[in-house]
PDB file of N, CA and C in Angstrom:
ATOM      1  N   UNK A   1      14.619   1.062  -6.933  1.00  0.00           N
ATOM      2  CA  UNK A   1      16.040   1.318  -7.065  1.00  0.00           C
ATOM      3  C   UNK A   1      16.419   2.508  -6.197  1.00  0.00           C
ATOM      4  N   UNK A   2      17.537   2.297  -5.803  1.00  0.00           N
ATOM      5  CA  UNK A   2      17.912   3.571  -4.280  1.00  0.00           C
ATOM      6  C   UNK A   2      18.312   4.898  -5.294  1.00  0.00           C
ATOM      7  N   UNK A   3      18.138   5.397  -4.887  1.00  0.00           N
ATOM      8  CA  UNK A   3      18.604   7.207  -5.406  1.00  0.00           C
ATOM      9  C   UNK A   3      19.916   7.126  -5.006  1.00  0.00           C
ATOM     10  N   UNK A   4      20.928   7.376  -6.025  1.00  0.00           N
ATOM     11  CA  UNK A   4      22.462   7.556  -5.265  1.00  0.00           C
ATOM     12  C   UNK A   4      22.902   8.518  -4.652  1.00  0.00           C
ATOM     13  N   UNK A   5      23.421   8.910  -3.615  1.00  0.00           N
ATOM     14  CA  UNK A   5      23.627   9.672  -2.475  1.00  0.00           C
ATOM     15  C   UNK A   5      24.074  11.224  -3.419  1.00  0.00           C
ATOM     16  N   UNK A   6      23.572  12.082  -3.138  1.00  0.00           N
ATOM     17  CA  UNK A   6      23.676  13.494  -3.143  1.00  0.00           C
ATOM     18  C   UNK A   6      25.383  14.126  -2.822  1.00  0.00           C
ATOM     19  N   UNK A   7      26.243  14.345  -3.635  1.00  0.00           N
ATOM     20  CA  UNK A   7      27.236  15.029  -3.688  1.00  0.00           C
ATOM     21  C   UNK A   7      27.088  16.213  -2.602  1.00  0.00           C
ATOM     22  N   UNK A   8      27.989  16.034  -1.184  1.00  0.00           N
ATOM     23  CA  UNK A   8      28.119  17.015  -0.493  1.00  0.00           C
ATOM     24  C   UNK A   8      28.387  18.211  -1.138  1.00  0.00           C
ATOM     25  N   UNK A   9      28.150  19.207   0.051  1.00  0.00           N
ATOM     26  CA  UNK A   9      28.408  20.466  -0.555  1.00  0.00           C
ATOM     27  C   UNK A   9      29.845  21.006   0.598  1.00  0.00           C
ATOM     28  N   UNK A  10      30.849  21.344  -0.807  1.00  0.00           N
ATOM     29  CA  UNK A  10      32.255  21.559  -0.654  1.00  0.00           C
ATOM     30  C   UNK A  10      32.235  22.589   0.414  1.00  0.00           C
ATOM     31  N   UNK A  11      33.304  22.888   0.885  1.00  0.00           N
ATOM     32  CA  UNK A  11      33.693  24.060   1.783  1.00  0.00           C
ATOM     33  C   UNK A  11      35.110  24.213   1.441  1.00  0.00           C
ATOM     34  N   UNK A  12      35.366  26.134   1.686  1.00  0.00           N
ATOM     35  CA  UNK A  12      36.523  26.120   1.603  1.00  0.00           C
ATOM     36  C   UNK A  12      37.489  26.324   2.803  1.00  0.00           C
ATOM     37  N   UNK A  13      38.954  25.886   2.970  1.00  0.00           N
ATOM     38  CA  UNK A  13      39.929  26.427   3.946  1.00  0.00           C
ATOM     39  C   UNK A  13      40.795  26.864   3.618  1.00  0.00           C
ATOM     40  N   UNK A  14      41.807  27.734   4.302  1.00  0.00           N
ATOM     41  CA  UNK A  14      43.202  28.095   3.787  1.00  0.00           C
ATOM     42  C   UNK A  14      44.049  27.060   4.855  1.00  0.00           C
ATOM     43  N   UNK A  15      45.035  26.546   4.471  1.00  0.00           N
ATOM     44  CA  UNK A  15      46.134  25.552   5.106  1.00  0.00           C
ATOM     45  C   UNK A  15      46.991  26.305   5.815  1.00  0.00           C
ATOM     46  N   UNK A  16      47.357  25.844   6.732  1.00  0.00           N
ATOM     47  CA  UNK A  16      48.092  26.714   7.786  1.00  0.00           C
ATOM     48  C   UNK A  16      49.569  25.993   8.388  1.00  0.00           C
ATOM     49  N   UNK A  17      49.358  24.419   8.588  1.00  0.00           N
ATOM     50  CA  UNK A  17      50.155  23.512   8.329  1.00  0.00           C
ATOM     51  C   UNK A  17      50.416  22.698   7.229  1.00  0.00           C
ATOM     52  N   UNK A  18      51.520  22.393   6.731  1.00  0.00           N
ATOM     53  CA  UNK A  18      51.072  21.133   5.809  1.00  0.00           C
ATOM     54  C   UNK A  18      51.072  20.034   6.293  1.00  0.00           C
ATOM     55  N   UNK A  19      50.260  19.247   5.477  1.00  0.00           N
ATOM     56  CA  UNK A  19      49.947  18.127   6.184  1.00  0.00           C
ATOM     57  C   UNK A  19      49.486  17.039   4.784  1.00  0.00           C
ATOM     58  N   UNK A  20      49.051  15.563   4.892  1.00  0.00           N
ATOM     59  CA  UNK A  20      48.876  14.797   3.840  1.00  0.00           C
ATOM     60  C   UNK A  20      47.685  14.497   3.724  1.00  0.00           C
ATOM     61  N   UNK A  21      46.803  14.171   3.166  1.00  0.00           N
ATOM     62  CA  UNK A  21      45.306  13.544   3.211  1.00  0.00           C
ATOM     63  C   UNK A  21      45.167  12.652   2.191  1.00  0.00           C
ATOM     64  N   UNK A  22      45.116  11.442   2.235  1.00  0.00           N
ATOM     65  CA  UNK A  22      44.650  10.452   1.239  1.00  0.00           C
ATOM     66  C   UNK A  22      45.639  10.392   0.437  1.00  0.00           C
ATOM     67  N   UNK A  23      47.153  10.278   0.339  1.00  0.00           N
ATOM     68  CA  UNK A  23      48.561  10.315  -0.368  1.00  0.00           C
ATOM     69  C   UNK A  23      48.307  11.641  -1.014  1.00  0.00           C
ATOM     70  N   UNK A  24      47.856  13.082  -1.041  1.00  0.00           N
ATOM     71  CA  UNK A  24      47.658  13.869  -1.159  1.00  0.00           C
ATOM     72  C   UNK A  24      48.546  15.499  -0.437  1.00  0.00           C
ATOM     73  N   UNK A  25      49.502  15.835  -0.645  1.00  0.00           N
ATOM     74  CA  UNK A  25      50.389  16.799  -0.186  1.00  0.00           C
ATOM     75  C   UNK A  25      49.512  18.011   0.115  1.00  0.00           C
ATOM     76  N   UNK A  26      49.507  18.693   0.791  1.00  0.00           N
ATOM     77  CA  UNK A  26      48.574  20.086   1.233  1.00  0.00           C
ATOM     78  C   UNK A  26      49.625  20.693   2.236  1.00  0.00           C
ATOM     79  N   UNK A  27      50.149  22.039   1.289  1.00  0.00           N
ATOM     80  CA  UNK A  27      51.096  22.872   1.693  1.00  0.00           C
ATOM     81  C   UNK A  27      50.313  24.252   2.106  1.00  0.00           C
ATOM     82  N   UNK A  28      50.989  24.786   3.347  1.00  0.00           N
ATOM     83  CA  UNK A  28      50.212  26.346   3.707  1.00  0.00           C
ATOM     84  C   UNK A  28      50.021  27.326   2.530  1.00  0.00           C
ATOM     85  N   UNK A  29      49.369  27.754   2.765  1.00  0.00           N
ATOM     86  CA  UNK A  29      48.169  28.826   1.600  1.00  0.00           C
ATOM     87  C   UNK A  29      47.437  27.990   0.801  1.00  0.00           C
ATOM     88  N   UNK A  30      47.741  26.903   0.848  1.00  0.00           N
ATOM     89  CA  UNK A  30      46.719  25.613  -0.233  1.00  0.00           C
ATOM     90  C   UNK A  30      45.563  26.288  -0.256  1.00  0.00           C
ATOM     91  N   UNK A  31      44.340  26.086  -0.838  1.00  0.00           N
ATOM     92  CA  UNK A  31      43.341  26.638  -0.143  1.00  0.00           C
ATOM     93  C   UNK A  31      42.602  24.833  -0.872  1.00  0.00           C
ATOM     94  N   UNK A  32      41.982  24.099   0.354  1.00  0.00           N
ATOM     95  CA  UNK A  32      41.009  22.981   0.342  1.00  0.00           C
ATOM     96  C   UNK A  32      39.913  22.774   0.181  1.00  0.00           C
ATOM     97  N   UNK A  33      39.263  22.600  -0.776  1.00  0.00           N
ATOM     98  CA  UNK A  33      37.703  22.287  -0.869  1.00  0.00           C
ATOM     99  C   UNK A  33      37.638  21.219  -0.852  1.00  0.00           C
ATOM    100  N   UNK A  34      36.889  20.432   0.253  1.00  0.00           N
ATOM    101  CA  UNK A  34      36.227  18.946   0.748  1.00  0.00           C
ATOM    102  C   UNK A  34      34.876  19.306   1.473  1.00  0.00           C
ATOM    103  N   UNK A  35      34.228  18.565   1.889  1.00  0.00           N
ATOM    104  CA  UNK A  35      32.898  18.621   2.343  1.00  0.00           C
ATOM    105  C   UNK A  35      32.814  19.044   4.052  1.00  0.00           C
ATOM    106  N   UNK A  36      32.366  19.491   4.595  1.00  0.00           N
ATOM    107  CA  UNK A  36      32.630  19.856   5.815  1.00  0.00           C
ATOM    108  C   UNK A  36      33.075  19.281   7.133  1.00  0.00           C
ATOM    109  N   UNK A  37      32.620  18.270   7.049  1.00  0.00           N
ATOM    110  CA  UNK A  37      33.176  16.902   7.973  1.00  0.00           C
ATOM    111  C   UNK A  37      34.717  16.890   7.865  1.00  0.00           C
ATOM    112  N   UNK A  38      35.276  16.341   6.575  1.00  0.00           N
ATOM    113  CA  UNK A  38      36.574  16.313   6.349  1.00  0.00           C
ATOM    114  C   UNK A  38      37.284  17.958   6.759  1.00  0.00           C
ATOM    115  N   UNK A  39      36.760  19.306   6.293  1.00  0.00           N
ATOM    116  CA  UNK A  39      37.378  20.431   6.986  1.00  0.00           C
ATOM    117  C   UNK A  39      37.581  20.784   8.315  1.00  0.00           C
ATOM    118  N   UNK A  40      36.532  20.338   8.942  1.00  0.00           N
ATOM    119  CA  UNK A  40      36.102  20.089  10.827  1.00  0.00           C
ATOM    120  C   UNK A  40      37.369  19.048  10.824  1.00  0.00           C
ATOM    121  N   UNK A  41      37.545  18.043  10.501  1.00  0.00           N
ATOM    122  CA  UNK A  41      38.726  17.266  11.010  1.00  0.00           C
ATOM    123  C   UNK A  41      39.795  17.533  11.100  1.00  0.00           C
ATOM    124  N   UNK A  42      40.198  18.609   9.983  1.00  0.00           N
ATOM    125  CA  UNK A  42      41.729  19.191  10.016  1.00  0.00           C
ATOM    126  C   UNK A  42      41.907  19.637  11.436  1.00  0.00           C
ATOM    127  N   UNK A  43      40.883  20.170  11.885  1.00  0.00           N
ATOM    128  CA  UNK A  43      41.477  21.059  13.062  1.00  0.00           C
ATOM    129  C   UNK A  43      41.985  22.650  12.700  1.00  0.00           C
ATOM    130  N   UNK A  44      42.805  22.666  13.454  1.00  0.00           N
ATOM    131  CA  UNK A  44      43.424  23.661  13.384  1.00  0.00           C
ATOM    132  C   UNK A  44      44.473  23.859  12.360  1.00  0.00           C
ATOM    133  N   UNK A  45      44.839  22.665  11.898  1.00  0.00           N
ATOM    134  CA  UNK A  45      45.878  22.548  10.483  1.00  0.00           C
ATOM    135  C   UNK A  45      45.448  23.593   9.329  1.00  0.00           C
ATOM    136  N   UNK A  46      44.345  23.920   9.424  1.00  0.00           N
ATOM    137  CA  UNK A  46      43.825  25.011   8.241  1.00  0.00           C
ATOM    138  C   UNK A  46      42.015  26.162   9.091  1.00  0.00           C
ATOM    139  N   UNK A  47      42.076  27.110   7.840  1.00  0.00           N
ATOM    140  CA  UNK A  47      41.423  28.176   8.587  1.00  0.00           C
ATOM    141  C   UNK A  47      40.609  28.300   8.067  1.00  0.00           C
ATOM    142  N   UNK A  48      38.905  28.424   8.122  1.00  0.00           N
ATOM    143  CA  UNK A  48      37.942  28.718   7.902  1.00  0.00           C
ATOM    144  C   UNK A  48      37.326  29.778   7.480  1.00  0.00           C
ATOM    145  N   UNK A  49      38.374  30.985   7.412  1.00  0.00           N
ATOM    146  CA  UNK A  49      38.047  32.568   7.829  1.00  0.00           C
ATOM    147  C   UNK A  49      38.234  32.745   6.649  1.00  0.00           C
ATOM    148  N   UNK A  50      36.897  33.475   6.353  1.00  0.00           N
ATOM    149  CA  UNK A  50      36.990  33.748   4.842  1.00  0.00           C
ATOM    150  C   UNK A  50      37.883  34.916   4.317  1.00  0.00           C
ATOM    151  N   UNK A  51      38.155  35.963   5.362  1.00  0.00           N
ATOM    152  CA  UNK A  51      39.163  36.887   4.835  1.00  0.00           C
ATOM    153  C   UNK A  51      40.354  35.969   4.994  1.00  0.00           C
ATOM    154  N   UNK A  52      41.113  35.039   5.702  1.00  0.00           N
ATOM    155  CA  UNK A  52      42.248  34.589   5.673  1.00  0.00           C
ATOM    156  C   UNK A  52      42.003  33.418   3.977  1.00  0.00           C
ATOM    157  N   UNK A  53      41.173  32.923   3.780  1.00  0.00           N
ATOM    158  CA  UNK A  53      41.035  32.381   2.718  1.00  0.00           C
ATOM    159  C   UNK A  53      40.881  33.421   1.094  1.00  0.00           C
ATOM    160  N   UNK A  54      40.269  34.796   0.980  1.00  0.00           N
ATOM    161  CA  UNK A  54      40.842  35.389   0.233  1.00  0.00           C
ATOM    162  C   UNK A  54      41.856  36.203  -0.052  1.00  0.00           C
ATOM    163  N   UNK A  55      42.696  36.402   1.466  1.00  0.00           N
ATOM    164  CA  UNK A  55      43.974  36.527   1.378  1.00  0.00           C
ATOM    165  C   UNK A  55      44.849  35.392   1.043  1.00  0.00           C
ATOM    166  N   UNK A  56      44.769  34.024   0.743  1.00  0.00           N
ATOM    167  CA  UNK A  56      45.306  33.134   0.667  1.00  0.00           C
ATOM    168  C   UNK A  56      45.514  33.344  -1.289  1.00  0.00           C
ATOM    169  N   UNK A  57      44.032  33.567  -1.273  1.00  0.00           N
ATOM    170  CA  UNK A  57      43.628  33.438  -3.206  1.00  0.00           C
ATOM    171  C   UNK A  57      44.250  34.481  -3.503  1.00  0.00           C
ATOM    172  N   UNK A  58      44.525  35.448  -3.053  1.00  0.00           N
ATOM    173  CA  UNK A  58      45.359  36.715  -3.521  1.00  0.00           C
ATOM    174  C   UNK A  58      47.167  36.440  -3.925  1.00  0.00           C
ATOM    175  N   UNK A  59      47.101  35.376  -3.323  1.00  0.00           N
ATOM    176  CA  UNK A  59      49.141  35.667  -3.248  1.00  0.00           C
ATOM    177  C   UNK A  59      49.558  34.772  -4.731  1.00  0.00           C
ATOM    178  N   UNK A  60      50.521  34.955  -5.531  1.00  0.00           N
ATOM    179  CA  UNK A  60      50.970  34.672  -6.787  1.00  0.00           C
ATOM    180  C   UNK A  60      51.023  33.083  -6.428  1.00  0.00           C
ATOM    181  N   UNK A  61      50.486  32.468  -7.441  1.00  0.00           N
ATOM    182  CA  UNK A  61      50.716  31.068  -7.048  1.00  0.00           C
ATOM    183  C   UNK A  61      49.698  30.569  -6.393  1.00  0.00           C
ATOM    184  N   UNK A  62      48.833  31.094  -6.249  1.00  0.00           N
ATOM    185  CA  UNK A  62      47.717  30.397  -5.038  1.00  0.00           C
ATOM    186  C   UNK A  62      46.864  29.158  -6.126  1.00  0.00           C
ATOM    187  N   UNK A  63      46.545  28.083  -5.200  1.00  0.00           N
ATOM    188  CA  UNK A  63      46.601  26.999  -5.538  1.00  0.00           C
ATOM    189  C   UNK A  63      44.991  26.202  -4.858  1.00  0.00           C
ATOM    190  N   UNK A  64      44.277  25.728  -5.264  1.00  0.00           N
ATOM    191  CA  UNK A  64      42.958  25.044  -4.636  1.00  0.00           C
ATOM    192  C   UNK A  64      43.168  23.569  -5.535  1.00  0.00           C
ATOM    193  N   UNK A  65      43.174  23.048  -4.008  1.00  0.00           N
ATOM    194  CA  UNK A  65      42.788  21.447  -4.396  1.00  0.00           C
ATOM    195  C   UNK A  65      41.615  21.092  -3.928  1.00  0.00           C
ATOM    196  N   UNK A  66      40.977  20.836  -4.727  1.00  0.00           N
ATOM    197  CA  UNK A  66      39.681  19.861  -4.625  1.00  0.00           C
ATOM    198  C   UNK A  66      39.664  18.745  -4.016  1.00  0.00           C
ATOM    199  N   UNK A  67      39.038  17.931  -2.451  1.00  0.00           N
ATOM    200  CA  UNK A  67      39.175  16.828  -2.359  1.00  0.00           C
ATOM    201  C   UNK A  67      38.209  15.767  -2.785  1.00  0.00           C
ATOM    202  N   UNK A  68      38.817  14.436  -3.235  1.00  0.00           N
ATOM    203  CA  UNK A  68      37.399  13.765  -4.243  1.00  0.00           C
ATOM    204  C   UNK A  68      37.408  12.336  -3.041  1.00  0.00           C
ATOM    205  N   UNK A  69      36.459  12.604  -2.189  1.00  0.00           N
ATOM    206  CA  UNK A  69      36.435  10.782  -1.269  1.00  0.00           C
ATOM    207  C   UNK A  69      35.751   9.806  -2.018  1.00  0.00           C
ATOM    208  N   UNK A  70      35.556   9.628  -3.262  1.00  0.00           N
ATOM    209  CA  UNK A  70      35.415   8.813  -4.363  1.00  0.00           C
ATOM    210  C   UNK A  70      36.289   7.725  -4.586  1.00  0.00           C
ATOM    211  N   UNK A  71      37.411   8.922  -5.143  1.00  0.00           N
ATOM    212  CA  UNK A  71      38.762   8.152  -5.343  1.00  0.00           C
ATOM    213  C   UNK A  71      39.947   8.454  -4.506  1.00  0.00           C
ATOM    214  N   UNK A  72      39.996   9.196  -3.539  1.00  0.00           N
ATOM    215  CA  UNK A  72      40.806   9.496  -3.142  1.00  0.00           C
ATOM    216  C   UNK A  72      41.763  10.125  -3.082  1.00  0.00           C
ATOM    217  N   UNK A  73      41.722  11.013  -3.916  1.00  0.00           N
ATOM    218  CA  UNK A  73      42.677  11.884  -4.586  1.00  0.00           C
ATOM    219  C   UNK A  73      42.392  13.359  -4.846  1.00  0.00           C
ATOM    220  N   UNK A  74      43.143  14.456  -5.339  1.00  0.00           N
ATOM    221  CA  UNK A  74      42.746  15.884  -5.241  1.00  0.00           C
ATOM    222  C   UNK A  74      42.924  16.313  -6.389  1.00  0.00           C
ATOM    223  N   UNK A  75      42.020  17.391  -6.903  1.00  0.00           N
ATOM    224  CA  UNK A  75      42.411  17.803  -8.426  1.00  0.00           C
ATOM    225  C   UNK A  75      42.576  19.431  -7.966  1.00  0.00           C
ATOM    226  N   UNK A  76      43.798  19.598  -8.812  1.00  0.00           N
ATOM    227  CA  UNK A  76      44.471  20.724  -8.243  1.00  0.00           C
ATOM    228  C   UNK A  76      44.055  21.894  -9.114  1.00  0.00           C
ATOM    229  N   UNK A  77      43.612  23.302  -9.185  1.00  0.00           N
ATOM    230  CA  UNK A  77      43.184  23.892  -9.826  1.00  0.00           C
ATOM    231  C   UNK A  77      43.978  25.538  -9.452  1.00  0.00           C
ATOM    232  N   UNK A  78      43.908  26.440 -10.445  1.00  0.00           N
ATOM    233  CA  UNK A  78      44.279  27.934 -10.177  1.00  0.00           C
ATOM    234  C   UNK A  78      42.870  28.929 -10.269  1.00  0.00           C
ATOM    235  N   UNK A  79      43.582  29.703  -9.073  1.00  0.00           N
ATOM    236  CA  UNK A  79      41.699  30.409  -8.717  1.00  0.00           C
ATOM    237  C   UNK A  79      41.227  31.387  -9.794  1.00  0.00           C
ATOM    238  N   UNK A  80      39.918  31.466 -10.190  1.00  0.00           N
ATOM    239  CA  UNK A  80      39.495  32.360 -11.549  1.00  0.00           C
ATOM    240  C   UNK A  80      40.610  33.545 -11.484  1.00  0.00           C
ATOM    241  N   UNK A  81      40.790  33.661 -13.223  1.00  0.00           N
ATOM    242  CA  UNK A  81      41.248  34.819 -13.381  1.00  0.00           C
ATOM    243  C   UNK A  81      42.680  35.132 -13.228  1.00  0.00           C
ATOM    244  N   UNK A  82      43.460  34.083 -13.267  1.00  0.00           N
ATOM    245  CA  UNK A  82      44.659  33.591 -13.630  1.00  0.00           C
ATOM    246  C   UNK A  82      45.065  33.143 -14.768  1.00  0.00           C
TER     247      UNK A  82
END
């Protein structure tokens, strides 16, 4: 029986454009966790830089969506300590 494939390991970005992914809304300061492939694809639409990403988690309202290529969809979360 095959071993089922190993759950990538997430990465984070801060959003810089908004833009849609999978009927999924992603507004600037979003901050995105998907697997690295999918972050490399944004491009330049979002930022890698981890000080621009905990300046992102700093501002009132800051917001992380999880992306799930399962189902297609994002589960939206508030960063610890909120």
């Amino acid at each position: 029986m095959a071993k089922p494939k190993p759950e990538p390991e997430l990465k984070q970005a801060c959003v810089l454009a908004g833009f849609a992914l999978d009927h999924v809304d992603y507004n600037p300061y979003d901050i995105i966790e998907a697997p690295a492939e999918i972050i490399k694809s944004l491009g330049t639409a979002v930022d890698t830089d981890p000080q621009v990403i905990t300046n992102a988690l700093n501002k009132d309202g800051a917001v992380i969506k999880t992306y799930k290529p399962t189902d297609k969809s994002a589960v939206e979360s508030k960063p610890e300590g909120e």
